[in-house]
Protein backbone atom coordinates (compact mmCIF):
# COMPACT_ATOMS: atom_id res chain seq x y z
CA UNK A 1 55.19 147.55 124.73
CA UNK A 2 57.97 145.12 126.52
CA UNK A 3 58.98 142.48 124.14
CA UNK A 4 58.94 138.78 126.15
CA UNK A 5 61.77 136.96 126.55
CA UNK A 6 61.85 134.66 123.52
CA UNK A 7 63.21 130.56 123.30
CA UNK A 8 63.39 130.09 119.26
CA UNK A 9 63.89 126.51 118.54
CA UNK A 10 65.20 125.87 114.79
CA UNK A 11 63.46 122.48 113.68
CA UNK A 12 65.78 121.16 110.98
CA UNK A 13 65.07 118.72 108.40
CA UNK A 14 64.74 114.85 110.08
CA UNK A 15 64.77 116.71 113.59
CA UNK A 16 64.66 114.28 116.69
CA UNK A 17 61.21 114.74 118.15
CA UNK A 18 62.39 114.09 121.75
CA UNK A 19 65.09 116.58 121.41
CA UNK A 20 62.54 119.52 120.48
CA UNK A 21 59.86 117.85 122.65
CA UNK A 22 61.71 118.02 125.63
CA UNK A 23 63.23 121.11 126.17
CA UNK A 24 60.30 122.65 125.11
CA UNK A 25 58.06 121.31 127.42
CA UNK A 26 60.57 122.68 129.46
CA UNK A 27 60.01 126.06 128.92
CA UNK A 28 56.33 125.75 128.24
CA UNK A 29 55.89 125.00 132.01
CA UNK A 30 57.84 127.86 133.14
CA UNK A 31 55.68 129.99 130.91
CA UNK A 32 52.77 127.71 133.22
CA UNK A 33 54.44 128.40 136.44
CA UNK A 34 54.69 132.52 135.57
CA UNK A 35 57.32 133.10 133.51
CA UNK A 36 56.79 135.02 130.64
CA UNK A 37 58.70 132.89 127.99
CA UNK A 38 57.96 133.89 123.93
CA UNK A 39 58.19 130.21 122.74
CA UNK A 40 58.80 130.39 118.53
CA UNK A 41 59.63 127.93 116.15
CA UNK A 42 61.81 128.55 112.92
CA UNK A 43 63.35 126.15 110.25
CA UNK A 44 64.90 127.16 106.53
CA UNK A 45 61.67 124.86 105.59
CA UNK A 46 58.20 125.84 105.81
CA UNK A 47 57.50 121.85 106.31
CA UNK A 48 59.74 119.77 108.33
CA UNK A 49 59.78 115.62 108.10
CA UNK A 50 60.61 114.39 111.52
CA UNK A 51 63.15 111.68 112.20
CA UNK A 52 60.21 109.16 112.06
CA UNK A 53 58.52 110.66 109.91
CA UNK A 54 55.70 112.82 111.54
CA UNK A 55 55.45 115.98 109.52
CA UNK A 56 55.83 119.51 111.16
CA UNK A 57 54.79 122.79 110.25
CA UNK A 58 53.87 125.21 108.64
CA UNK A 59 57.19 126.87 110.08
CA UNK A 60 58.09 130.58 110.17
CA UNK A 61 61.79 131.15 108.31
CA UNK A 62 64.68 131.71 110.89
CA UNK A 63 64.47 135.05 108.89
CA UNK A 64 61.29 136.44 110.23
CA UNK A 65 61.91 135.70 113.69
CA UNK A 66 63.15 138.77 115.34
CA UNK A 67 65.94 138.28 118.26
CA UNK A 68 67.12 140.44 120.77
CA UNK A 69 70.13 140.61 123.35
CA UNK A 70 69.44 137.44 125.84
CA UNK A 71 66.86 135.64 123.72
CA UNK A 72 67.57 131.74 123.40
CA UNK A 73 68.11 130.11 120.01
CA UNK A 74 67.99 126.42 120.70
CA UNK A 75 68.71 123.71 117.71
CA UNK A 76 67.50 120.34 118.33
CA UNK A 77 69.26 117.28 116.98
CA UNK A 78 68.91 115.58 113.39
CA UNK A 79 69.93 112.78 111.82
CA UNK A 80 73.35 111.79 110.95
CA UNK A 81 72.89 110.75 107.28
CA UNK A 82 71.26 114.61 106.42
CA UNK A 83 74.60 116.03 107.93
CA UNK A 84 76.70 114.19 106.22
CA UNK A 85 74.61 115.16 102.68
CA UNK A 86 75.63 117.45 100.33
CA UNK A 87 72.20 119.00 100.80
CA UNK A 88 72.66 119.95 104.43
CA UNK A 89 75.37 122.77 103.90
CA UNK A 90 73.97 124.05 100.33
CA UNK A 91 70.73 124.43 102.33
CA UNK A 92 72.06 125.57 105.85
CA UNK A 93 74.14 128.40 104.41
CA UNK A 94 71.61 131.41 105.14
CA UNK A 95 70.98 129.62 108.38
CA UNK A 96 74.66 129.30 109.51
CA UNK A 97 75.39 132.86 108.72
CA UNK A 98 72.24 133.94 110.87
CA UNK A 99 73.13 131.89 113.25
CA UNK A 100 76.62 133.63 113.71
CA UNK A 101 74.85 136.82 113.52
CA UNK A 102 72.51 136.52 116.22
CA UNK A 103 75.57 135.46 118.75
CA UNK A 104 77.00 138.06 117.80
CA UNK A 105 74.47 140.67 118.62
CA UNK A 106 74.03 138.89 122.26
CA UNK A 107 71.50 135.83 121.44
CA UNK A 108 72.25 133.01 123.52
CA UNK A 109 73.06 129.86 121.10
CA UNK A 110 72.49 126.45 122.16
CA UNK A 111 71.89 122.53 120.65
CA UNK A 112 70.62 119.08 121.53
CA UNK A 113 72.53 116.07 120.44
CA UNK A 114 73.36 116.39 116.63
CA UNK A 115 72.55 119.88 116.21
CA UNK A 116 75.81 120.66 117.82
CA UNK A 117 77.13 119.75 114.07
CA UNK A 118 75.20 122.74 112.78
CA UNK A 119 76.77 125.08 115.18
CA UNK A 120 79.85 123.39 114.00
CA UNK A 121 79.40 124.47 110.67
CA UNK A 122 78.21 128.03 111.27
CA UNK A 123 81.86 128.39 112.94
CA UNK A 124 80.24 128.81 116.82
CA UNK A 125 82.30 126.32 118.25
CA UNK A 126 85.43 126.86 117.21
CA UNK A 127 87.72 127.07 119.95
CA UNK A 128 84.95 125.76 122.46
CA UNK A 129 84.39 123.40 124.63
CA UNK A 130 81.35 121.21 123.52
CA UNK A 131 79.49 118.15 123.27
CA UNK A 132 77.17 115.88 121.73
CA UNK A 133 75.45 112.66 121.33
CA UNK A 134 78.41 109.64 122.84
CA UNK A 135 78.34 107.90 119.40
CA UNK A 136 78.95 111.30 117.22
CA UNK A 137 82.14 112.83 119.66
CA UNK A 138 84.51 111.44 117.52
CA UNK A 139 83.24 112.37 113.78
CA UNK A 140 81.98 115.81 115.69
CA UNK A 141 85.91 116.21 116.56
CA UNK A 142 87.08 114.59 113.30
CA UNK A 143 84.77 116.72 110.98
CA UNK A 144 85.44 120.17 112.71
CA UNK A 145 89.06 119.74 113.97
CA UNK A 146 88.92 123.54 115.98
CA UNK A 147 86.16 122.18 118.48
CA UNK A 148 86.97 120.89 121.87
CA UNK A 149 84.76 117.95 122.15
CA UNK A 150 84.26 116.60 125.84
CA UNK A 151 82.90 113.27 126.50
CA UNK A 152 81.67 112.10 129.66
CA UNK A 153 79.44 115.45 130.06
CA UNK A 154 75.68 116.12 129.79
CA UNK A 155 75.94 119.65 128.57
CA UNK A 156 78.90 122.01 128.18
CA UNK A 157 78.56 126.00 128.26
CA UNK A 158 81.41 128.05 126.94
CA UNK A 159 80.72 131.66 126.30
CA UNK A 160 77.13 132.00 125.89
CA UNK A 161 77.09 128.71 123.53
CA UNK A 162 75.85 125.50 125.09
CA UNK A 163 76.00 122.22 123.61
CA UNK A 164 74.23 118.82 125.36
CA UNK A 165 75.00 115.50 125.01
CA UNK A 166 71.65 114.09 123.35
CA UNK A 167 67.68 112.93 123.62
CA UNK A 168 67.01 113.45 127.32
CA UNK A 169 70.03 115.91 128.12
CA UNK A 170 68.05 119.17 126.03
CA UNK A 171 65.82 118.28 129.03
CA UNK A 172 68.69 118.86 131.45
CA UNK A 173 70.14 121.64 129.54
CA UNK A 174 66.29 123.24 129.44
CA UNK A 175 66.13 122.76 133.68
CA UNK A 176 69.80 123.98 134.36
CA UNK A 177 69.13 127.38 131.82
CA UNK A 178 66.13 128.09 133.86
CA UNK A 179 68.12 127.45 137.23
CA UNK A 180 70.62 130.30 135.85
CA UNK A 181 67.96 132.81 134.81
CA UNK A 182 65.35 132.02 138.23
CA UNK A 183 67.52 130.21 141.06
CA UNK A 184 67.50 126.22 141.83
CA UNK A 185 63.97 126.57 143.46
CA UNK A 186 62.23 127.11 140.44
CA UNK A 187 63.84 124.69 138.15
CA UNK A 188 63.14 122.37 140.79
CA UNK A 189 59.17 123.64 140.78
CA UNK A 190 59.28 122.89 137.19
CA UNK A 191 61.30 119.63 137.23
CA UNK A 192 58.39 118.92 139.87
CA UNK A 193 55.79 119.71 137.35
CA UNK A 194 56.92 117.35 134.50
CA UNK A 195 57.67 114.76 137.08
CA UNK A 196 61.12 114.91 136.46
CA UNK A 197 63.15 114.75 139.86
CA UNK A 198 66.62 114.83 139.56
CA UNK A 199 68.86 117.59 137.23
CA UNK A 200 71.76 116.13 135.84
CA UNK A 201 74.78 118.55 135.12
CA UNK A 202 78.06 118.88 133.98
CA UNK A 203 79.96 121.11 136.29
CA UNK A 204 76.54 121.36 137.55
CA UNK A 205 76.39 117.71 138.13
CA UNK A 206 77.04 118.02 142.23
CA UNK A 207 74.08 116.94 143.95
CA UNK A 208 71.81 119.60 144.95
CA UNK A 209 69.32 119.58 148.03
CA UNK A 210 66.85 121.53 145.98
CA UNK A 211 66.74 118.31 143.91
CA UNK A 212 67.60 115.55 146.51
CA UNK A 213 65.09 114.07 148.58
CA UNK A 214 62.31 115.27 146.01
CA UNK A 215 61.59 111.63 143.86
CA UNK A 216 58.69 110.84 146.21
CA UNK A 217 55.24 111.97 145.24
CA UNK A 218 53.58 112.80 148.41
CA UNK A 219 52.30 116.10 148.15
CA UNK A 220 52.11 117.11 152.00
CA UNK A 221 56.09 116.46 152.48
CA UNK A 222 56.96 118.63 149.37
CA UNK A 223 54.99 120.90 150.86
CA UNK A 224 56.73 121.26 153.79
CA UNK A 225 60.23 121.05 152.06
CA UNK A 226 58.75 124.13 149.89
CA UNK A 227 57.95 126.23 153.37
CA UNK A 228 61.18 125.17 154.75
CA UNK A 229 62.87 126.50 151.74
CA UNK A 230 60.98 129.31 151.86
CA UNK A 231 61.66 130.49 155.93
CA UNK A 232 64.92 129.58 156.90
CA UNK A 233 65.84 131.85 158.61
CA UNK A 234 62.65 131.65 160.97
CA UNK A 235 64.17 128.23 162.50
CA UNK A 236 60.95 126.15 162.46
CA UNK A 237 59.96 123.26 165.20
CA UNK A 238 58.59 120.10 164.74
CA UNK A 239 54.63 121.40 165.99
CA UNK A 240 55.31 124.24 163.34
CA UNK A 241 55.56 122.50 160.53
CA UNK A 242 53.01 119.63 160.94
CA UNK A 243 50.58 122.83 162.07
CA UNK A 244 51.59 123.33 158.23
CA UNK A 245 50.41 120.79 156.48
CA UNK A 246 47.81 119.09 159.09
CA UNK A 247 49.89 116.17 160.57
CA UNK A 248 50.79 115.95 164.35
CA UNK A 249 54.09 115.60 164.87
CA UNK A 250 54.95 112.26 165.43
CA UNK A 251 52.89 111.05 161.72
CA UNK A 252 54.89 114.00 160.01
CA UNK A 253 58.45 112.58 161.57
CA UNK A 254 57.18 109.23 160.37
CA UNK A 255 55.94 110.11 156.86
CA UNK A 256 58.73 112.48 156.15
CA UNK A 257 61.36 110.11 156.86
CA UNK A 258 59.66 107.44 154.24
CA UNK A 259 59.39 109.94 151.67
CA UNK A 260 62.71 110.82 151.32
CA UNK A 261 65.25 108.67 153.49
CA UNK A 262 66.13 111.44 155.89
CA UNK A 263 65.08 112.93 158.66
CA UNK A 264 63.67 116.47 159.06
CA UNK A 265 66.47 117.74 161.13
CA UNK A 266 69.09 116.52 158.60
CA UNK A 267 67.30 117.63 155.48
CA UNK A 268 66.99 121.25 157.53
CA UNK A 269 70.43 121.44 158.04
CA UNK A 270 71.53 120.56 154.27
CA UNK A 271 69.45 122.79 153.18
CA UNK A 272 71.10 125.07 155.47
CA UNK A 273 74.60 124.55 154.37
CA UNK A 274 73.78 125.05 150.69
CA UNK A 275 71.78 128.28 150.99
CA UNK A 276 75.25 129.36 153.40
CA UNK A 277 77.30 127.70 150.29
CA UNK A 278 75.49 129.89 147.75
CA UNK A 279 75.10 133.27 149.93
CA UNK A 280 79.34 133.19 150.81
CA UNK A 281 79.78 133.63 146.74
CA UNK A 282 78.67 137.05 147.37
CA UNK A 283 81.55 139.00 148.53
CA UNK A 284 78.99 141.33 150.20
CA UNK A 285 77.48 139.27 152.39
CA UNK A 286 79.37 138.83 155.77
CA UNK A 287 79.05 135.53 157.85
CA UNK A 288 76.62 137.03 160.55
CA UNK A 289 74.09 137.81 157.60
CA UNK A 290 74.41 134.44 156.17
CA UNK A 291 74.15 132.87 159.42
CA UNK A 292 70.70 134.86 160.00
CA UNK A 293 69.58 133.73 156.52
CA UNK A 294 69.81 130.59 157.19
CA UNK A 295 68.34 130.04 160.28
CA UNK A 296 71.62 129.86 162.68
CA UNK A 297 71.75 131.12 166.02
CA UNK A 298 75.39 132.28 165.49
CA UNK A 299 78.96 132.20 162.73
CA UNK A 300 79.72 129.77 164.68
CA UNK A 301 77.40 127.12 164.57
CA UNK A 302 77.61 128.03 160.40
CA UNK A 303 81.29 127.50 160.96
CA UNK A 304 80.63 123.88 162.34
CA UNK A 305 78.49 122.99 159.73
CA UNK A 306 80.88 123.84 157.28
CA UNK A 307 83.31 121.89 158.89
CA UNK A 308 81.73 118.80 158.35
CA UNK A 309 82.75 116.58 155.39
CA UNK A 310 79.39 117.39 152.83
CA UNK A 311 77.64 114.50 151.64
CA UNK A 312 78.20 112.86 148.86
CA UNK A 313 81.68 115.06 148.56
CA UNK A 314 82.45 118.20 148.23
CA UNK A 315 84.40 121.27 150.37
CA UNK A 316 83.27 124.34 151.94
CA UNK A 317 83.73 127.46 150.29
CA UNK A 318 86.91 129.44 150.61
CA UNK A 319 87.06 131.65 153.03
């Protein structure tokens, strides 16, 4: 029998409810949308006291949760004045030391605010680039001198271990995980489903056309951004695509351009020069094939596009 790719979250003692909330919904509508996501729930208490006080549980023990190579473990945030108790390393040691154990068997590690201070304790960031919550950078840094706190970021990764700023960021984090494991056009499908439009990043943080042009709600013009993202190569005209979603032309030009600012012609052609960007990181693919992939008649006219100074910044890729 295939054992599902799990997400664990460890709820700790005065956990932040929007920092398990969050991500998890996260995940839970990838599971929606068809991915097969085991979604688990541990603590090293049965019953859990939120940071406001809503009660959770009962809780499995980190202990009976089984992990494998590639599962996530994900530890939401908690309040400062548990972290700084005597009570929070007397009753995190098992925890920490399973923590370490399960990186180092291949489990992907990650927090959400202050639970970067429990990886900090178990020893996972030591040497490693990380963050948390703006208000906690400096006693993160000043408590556990060997970390390599970064302000300014939403979420750092640095091998395997991931670490995001705070509240709404596990949200980001959550999007940007599933972008690695499924490709921007599902992270965007899911961002779409919690009517979240934008993904925030750290070196991530570049805009992304996947995610541009996508805050309006009108169902018929993500629709056709969807189909356009979906046959690029096929170099659609105007009658085409309002034959896809019942406009004539001349209502689609209209009602596209009020949804998201652009017009269909330019939104074609960025999303043309960041399928090229993505494709020309593949040392196998040659120009001609990313040209066909993306709907160019020739290297050539890719070659122009590329030229062109990308909005909102940003090069085209070496070679």
């Amino acid at each position: 029998m295939k054992v599902l790719p799990q997400v664990v979250f460890v709820v700790p003692p005065t956990v932040y409810l929007l920092d398990l909330a969050g991500p998890v919904q996260v995940f839970q509508e990838a599971v929606f949308q068809g991915q097969p996501y085991q979604l688990r729930y541990c603590s090293y208490q049965e019953t859990v006291v939120s940071s406001p006080g809503l009660g959770l549980g009962p809780l499995l023990s980190f202990e009976q949760v089984p992990i494998a190579p590639g599962d996530f473990i994900m530890v939401a945030g908690l309040e400062m004045a548990y972290l700084r108790s005597a009570a929070f390393r007397r009753e995190g040691q098992a925890l920490f030391a399973w923590l370490r154990t399960q990186q180092a068997l291949g489990a992907r590690i990650g927090s959400i605010c202050t639970g970067a201070f429990v990886l900090a304790e178990a020893g996972l960031l030591d040497g490693r680039k990380c963050t948390t919550h703006w208000r906690r950078l400096a006693e993160l840094q000043a408590r556990y001198p060997r970390v390599r706190s970064q302000g300014d970021t939403l979420f750092v990764e640095d091998g395997g271990i991931y670490t995001s700023a705070g509240v709404t960021s596990g949200i980001d984090l959550a999007l940007y995980l599933l972008e690695e494991a499924h490709g921007p056009r599902f992270a965007t499908q899911v961002a779409r489903g919690l009517v979240v439009y934008s993904r925030r990043g750290a070196q991530h943080g570049q805009q992304s056309i996947y995610l541009n042009y996508r805050r309006h709600v009108h169902a018929g013009i993500h629709h056709v951004q969807d189909w356009l993202g979906e046959h690029l190569a096929v170099g659609a005209t105007l009658p085409m695509l309002a034959d896809v979603v019942g406009m004539s032309p001349r209502t689609l030009t209209r009602t596209f351009r009020q949804a998201t600012g652009i017009t269909i012609q330019a939104y074609t052609t960025a999303l043309r020069r960041e399928v090229a960007d993505t494709l020309s990181r593949n040392p196998a693919q040659t120009m001609e094939a990313i040209a066909a992939q993306c709907g160019f008649k020739n290297v050539r006219q890719l070659q122009r596009i590329w030229a062109r100074p990308k909005p909102g910044g940003g090069h085209a890729p070496a070679g």
